[in-house]
Structure formats: structure tokens, C-alpha cells
C-alpha atoms as a PDB file:
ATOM      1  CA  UNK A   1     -15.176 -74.806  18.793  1.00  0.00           C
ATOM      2  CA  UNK A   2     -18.827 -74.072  17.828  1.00  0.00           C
ATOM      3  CA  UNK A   3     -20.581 -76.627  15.648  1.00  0.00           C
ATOM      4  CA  UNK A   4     -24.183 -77.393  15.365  1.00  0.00           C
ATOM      5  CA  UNK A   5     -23.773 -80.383  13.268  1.00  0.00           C
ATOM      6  CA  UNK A   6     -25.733 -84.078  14.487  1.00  0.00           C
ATOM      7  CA  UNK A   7     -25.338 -86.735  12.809  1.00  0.00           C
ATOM      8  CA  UNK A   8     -29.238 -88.121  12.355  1.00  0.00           C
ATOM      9  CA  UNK A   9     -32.212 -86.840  11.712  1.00  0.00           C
ATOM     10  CA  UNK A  10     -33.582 -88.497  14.548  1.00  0.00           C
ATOM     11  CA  UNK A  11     -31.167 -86.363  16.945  1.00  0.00           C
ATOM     12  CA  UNK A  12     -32.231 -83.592  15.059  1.00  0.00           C
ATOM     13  CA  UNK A  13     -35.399 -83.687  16.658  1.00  0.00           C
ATOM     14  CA  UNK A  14     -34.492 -84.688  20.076  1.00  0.00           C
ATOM     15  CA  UNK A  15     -36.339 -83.082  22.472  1.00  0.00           C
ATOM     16  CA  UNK A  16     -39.795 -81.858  20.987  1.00  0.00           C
ATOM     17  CA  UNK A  17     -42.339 -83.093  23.538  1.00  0.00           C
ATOM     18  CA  UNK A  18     -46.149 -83.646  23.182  1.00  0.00           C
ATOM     19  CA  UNK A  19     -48.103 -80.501  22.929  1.00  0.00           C
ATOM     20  CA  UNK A  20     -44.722 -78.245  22.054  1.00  0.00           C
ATOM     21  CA  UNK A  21     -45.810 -75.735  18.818  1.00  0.00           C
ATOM     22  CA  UNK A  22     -43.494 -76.559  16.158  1.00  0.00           C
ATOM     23  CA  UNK A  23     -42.846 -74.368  12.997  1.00  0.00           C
ATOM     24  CA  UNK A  24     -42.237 -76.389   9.576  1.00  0.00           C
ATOM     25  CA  UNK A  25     -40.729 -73.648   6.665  1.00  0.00           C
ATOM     26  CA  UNK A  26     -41.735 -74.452   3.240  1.00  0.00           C
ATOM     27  CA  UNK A  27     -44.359 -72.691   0.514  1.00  0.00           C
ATOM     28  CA  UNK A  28     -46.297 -75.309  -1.870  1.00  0.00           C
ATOM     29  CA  UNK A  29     -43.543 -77.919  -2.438  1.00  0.00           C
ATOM     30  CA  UNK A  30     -40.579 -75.471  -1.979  1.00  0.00           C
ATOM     31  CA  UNK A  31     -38.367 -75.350   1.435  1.00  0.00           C
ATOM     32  CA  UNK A  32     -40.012 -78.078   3.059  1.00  0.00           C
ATOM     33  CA  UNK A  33     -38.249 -79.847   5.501  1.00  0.00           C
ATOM     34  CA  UNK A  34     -39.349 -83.271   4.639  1.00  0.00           C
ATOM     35  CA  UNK A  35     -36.907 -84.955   6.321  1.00  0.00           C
ATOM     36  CA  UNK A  36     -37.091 -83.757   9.526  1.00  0.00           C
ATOM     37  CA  UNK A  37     -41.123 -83.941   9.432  1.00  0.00           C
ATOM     38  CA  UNK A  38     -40.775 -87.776   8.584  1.00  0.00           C
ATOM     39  CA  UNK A  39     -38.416 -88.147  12.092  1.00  0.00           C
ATOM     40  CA  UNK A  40     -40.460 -86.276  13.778  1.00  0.00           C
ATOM     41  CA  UNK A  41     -43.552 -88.280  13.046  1.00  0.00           C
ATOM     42  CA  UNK A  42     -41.100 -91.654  14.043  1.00  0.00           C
ATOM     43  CA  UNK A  43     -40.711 -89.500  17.041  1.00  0.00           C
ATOM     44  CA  UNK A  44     -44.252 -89.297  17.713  1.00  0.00           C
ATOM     45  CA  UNK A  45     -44.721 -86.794  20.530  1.00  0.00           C
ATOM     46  CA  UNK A  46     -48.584 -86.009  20.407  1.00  0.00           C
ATOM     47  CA  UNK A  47     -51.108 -82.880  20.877  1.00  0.00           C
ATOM     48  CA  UNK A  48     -48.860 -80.577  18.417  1.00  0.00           C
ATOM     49  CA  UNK A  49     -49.070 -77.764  16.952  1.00  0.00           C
ATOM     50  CA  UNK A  50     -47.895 -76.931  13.900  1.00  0.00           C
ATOM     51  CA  UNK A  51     -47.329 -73.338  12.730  1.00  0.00           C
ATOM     52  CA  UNK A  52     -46.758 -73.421   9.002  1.00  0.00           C
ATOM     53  CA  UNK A  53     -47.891 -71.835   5.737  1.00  0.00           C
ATOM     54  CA  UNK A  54     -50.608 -74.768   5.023  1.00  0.00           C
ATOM     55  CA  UNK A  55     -51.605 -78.127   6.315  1.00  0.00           C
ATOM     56  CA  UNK A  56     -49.917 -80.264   4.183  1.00  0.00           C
ATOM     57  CA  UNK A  57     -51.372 -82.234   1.140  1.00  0.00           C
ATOM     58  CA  UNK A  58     -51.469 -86.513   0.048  1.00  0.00           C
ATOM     59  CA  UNK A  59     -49.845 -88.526   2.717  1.00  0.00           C
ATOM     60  CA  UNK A  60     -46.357 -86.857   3.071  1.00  0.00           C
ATOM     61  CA  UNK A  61     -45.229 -84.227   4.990  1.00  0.00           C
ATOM     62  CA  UNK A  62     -47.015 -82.391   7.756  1.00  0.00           C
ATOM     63  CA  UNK A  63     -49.847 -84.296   5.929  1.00  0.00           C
ATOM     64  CA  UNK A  64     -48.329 -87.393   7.787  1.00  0.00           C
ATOM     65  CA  UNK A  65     -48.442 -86.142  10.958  1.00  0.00           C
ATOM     66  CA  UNK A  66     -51.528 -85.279  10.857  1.00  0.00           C
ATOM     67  CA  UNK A  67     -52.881 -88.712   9.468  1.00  0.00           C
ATOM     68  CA  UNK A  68     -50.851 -90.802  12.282  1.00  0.00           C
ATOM     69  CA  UNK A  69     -53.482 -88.065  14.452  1.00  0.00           C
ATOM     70  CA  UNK A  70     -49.889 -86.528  16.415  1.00  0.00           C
ATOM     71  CA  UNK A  71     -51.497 -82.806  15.734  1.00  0.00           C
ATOM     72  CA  UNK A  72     -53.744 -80.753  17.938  1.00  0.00           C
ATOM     73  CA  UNK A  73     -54.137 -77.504  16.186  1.00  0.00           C
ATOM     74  CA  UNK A  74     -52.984 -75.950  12.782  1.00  0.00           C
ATOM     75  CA  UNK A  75     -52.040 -72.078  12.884  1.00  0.00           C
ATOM     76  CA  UNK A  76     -51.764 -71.472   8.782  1.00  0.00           C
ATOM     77  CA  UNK A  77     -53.032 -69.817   6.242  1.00  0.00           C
ATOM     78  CA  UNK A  78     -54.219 -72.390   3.897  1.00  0.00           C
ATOM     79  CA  UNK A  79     -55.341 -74.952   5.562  1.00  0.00           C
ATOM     80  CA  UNK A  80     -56.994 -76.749   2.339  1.00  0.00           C
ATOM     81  CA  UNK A  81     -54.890 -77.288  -0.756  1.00  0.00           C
ATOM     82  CA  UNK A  82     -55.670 -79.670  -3.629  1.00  0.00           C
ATOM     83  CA  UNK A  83     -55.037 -82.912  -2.166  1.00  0.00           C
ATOM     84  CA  UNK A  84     -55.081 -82.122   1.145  1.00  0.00           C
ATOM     85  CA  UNK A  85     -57.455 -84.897   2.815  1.00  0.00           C
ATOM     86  CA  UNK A  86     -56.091 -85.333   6.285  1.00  0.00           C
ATOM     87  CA  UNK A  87     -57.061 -82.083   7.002  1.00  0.00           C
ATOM     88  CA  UNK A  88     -60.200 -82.101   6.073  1.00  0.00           C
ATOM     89  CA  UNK A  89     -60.922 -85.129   7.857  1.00  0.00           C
ATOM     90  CA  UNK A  90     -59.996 -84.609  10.751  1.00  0.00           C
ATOM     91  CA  UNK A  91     -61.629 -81.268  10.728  1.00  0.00           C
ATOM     92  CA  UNK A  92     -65.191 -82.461   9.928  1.00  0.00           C
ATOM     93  CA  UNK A  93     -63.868 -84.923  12.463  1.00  0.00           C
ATOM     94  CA  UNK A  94     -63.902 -81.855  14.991  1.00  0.00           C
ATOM     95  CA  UNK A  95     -60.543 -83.687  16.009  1.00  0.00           C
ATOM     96  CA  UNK A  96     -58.162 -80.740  15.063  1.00  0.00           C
ATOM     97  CA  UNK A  97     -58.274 -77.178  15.563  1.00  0.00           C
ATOM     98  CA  UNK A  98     -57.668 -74.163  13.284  1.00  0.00           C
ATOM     99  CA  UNK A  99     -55.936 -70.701  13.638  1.00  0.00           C
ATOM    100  CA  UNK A 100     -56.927 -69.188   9.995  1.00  0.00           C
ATOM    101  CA  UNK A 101     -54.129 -65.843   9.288  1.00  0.00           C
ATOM    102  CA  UNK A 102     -53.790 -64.004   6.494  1.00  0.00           C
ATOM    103  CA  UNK A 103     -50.458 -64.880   4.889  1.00  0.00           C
ATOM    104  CA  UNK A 104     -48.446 -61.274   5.539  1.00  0.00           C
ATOM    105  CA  UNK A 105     -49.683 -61.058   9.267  1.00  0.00           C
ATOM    106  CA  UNK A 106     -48.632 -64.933   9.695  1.00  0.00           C
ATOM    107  CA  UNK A 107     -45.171 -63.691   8.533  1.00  0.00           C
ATOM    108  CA  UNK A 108     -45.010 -60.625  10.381  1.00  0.00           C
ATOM    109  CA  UNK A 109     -46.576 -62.151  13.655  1.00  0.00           C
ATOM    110  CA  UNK A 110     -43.353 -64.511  13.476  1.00  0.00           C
ATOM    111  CA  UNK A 111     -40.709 -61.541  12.843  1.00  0.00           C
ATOM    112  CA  UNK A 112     -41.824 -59.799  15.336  1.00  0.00           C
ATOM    113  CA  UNK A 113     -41.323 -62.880  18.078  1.00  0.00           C
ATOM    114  CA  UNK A 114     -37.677 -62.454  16.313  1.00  0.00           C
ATOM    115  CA  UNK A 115     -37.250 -59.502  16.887  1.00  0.00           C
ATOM    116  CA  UNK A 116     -38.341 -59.213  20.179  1.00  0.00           C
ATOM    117  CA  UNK A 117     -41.624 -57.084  19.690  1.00  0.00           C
ATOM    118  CA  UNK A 118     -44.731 -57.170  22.004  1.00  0.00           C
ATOM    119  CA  UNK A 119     -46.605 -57.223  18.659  1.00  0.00           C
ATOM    120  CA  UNK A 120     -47.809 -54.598  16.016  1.00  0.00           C
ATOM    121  CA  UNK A 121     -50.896 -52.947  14.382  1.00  0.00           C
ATOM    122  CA  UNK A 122     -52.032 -54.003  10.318  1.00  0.00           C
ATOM    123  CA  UNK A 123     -54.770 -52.780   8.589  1.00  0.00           C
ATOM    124  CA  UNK A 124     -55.219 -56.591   7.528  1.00  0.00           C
ATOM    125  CA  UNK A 125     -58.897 -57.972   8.853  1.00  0.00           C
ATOM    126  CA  UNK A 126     -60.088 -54.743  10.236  1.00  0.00           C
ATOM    127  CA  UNK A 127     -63.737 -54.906   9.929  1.00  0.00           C
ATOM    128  CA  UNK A 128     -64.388 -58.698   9.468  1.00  0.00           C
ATOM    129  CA  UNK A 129     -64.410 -61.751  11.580  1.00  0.00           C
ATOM    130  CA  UNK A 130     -60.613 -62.057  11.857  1.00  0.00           C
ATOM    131  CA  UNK A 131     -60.988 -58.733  14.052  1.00  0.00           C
ATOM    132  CA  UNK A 132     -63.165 -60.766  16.768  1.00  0.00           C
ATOM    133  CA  UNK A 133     -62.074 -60.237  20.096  1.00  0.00           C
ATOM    134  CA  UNK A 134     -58.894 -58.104  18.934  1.00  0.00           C
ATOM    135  CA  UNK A 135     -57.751 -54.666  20.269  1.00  0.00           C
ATOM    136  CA  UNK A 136     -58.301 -52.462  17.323  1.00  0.00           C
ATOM    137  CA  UNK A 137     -57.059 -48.350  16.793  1.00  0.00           C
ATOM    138  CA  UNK A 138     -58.009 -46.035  14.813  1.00  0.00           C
ATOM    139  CA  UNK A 139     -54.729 -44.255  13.086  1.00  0.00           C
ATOM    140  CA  UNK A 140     -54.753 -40.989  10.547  1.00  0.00           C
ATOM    141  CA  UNK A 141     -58.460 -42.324   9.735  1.00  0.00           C
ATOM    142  CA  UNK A 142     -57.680 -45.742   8.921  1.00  0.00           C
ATOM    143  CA  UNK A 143     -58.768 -48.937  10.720  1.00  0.00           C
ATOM    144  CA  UNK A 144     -56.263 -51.557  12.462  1.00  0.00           C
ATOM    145  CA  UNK A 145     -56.076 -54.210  14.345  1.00  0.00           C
ATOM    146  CA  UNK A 146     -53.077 -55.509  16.716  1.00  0.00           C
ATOM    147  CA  UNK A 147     -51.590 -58.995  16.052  1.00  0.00           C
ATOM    148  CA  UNK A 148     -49.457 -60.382  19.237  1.00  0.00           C
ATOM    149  CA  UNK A 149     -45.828 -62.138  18.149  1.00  0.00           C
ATOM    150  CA  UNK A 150     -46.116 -65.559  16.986  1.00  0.00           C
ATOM    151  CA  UNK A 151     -43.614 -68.040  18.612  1.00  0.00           C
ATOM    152  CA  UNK A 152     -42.853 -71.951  18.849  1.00  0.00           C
ATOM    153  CA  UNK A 153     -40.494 -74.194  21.134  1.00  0.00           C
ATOM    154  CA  UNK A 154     -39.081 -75.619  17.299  1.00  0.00           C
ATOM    155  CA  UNK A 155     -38.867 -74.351  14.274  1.00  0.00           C
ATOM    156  CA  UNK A 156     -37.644 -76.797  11.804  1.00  0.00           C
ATOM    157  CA  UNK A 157     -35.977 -75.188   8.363  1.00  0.00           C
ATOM    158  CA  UNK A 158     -34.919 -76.275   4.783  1.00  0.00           C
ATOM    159  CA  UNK A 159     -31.652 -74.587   3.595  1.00  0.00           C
ATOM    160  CA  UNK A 160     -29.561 -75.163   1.061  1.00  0.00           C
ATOM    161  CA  UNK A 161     -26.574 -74.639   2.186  1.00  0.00           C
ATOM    162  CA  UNK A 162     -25.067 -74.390   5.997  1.00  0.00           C
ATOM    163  CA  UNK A 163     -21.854 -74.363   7.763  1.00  0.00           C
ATOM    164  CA  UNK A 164     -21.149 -75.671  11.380  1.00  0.00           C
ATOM    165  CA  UNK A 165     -21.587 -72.461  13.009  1.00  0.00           C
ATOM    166  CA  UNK A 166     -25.216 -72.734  11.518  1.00  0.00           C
ATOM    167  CA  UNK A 167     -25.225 -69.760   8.918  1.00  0.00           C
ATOM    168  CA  UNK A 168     -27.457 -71.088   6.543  1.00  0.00           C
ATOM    169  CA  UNK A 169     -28.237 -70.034   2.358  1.00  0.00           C
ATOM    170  CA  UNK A 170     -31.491 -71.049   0.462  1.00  0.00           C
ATOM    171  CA  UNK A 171     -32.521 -71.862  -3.075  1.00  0.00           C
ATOM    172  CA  UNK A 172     -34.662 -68.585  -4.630  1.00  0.00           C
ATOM    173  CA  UNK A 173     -38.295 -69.791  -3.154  1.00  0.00           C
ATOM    174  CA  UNK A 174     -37.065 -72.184  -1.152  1.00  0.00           C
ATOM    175  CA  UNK A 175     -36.185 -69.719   1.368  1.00  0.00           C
ATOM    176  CA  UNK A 176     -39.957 -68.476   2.273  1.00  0.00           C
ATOM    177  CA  UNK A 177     -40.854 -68.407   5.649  1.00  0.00           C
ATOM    178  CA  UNK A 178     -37.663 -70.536   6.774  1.00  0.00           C
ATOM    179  CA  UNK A 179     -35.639 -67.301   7.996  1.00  0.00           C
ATOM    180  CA  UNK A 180     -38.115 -65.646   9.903  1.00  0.00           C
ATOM    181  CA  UNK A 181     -39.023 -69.132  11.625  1.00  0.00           C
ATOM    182  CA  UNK A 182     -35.303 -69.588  11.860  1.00  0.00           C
ATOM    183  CA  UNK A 183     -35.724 -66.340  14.102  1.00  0.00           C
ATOM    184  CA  UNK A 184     -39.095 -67.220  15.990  1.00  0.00           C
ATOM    185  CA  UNK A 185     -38.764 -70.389  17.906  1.00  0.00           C
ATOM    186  CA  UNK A 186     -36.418 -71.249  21.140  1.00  0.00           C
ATOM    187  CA  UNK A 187     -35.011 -74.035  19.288  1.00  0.00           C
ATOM    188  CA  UNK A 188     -34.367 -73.895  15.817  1.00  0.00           C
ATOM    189  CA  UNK A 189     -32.963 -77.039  13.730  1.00  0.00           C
ATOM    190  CA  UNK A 190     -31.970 -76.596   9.905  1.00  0.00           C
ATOM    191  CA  UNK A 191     -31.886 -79.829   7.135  1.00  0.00           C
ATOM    192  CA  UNK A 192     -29.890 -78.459   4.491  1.00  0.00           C
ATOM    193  CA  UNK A 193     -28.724 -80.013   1.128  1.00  0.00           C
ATOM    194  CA  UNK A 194     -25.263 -79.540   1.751  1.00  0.00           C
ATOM    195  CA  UNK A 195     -22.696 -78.613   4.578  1.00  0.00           C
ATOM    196  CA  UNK A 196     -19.937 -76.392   3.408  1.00  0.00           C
ATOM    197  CA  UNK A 197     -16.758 -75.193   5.005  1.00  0.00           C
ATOM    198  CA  UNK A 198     -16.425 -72.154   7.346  1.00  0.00           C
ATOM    199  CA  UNK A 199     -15.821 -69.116   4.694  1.00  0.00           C
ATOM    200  CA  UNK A 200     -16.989 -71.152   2.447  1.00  0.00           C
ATOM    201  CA  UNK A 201     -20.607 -69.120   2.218  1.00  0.00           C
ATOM    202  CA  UNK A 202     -20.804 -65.586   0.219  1.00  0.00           C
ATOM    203  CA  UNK A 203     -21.541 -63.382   3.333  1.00  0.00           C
ATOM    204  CA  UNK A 204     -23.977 -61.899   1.036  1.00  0.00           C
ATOM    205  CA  UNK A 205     -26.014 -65.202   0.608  1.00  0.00           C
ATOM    206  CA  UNK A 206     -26.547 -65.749   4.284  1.00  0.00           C
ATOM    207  CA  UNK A 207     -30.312 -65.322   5.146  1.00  0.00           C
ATOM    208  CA  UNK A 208     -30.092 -67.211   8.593  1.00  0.00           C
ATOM    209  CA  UNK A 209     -27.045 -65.971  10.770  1.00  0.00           C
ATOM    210  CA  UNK A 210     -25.966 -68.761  12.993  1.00  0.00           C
ATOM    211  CA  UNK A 211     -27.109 -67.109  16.216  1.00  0.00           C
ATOM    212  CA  UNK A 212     -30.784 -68.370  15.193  1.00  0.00           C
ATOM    213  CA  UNK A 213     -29.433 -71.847  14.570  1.00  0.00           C
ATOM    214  CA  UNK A 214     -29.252 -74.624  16.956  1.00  0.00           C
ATOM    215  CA  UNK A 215     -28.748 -77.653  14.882  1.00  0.00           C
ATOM    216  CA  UNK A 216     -27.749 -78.440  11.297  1.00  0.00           C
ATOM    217  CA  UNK A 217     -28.544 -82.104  10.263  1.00  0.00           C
ATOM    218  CA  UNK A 218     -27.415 -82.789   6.229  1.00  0.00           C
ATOM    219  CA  UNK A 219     -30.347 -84.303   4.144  1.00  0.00           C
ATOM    220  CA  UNK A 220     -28.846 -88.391   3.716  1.00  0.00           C
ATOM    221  CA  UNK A 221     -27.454 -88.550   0.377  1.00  0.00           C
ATOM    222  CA  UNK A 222     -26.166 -84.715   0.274  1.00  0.00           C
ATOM    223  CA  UNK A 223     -22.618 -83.932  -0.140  1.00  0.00           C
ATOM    224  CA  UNK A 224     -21.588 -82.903   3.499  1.00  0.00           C
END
């Protein structure tokens, strides 16, 4: 019998090791996993690097982890948000490194490690500094530049709903980046709001089939 369930959010993380790349879903304050950020900052493996749409902001959240100093690098696309001091700090600190993408290649860099693809060409940065160093072609007389497949050993994922097989359904925004992460990283572990029955999911509301899913952990309090 298949079924991704653990019981803590401390098992949830189990296994991420210092210097592993970890994805964290979420846009602004929606579909963050904040949960499974805070074990993973009790967890404390070092030299990370987190893969998400913006470095956090205040003290929670991936803003956490990078105050307690357990990050390395930061692959986003807004790395500075109102609020977000940690960041800042540690950069002028020169104690954290930065991968700046725009926000459509980050997402399709990450579909494409889904998917299986050796990468793909965008018109996105042709001609500027983001093009540095990057093979670029020349198609039907417009300028691109080829982005490899972005990939992590976690991806950690907000739903709202999941079953034990791991098919998980989000709230409207809430389900940003979290499916194609979902897809992206070797192991992929989901905190959702509330754990339903098989069958008990509209087929038609599943954005993250199971086969992407490796562990579903309920948020405490939920209805599971």
C-alpha cells in the first residue's frame, strides 16, 4: 500500500545534508512552506542553497535560515523585498552568493529539469549582462540565449490539499512555483493544510500527480 504520509515535520526533512540545493515554493506570502522551513532550520545542515522565488523577508521563513547563516547561495529572482534585511546583510557581508533570473526563465529552467530537457533557448537577457558567458543563437532574426535545467536534491511544497499517494491541490496563488518544483528536485516533500481520503480529490484539481511526491507531512493543527 503506497502512502507518503510522516508523522513530523522534522521527518519531513530527514535527510537534507549540508550543501544539498533545496527548492522552497511560495510567491510573496502565498504557498510558502513555513513549516517545513522552520524544521529545516532546527535541522541545521549548512552551506545551502536555496532555489526560490525571493530571499525571504523579517525574521521568518527562508529569512531564518539565512539569519542562523545555514545558506551559501540564493538562486531567485528577487532577492530584496521590503523587509528583507538578512539578505542584505549578509550580502554586503560578501557571506552569501547570488544567482539573479528573470522570473519566467527561473520557472521554465525548473520545468524543464521536470521534464527531462537538456535545457532550452528564450529571448529573455539576450543582449545584457545576464547573457555573460551563455551560448547564444540567432533564430528567424531574433536573439536568444540557452538556459540549462534547473534542479535541487529537495524541493519542499505548500498544498492545500493531499492524499497518501501524494496527489496534491492548491489554493488559487498559492500554487505558484510549487508544481513545477514538485517536478524538479530528486526528493520532493509536500506540507499541506489538509490530508483527504483516496478519491477524495476532483481529478481535475490535481496540479501535483503523486509520482513527483515523496512525502506528505499535514501542517499541526490541520484536519488530517
Amino acid at each position: 500500500m503506497i502512502d507518503k504520509r510522516v508523522a513530523s515535520m522534522a521527518e519531513a526533512i530527514a535527510g537534507v545534508k549540508p550543501g544539498d540545493a533545496v527548492m522552497i515554493g511560495g510567491f510573496g506570502s502565498s504557498g510558502i512552506p513555513f513549516e517545513l522551513i522552520e524544521a529545516l532550520r532546527v535541522h541545521g545542515a549548512d552551506d545551502l542553497t536555496i532555489i526560490s522565488n525571493n530571499a525571504g523577508v523579517a525574521e521568518q521563513g527562508i529569512a531564518a535560515l539565512l539569519r542562523d547563516r545555514l545558506v551559501s547561495k540564493v538562486v531567485c529572482s528577487y532577492p530584496r523585498s521590503q523587509g528583507s534585511i538578512w539578505f542584505e546583510r549578509l550580502f554586503e557581508e560578501d557571506a552569501i552568493e547570488l544567482e539573479l533570473i528573470p522570473q519566467g526563465t527561473f520557472a521554465e529552467r525548473m520545468r524543464a529539469a521536470g521534464a527531462g530537457l537538456g535545457g532550452f533557448f528564450t529571448p529573455t537577457g539576450y543582449g545584457t549582462k545576464m547573457a555573460d558567458g551563455k551560448e547564444t543563437r540567432e533564430i528567424d532574426g531574433r536573439g536568444y540565449v540557452f538556459e540549462y535545467p534547473l534542479a535541487a536534491e529537495f524541493a519542499l511544497v505548500k498544498a492545500h490539499k493531499g492524499d497518501r499517494w501524494g496527489n496534491l491541490a492548491y489554493n488559487s496563488a498559492g500554487r505558484n512555483f510549487n508544481p513545477v518544483m514538485a517536478m524538479a528536485a530528486t526528493v520532493t516533500v509536500a506540507e499541506v493544510e489538509h490530508i483527504v481520503e483516496l478519491g477524495e480529490l476532483d481529478p481535475e484539481s490535481v496540479a501535483t500527480p503523486g509520482v513527483f511526491v515523496d512525502r506528505v507531512v499535514a501542517q499541526e493543527g490541520s484536519l488530517t
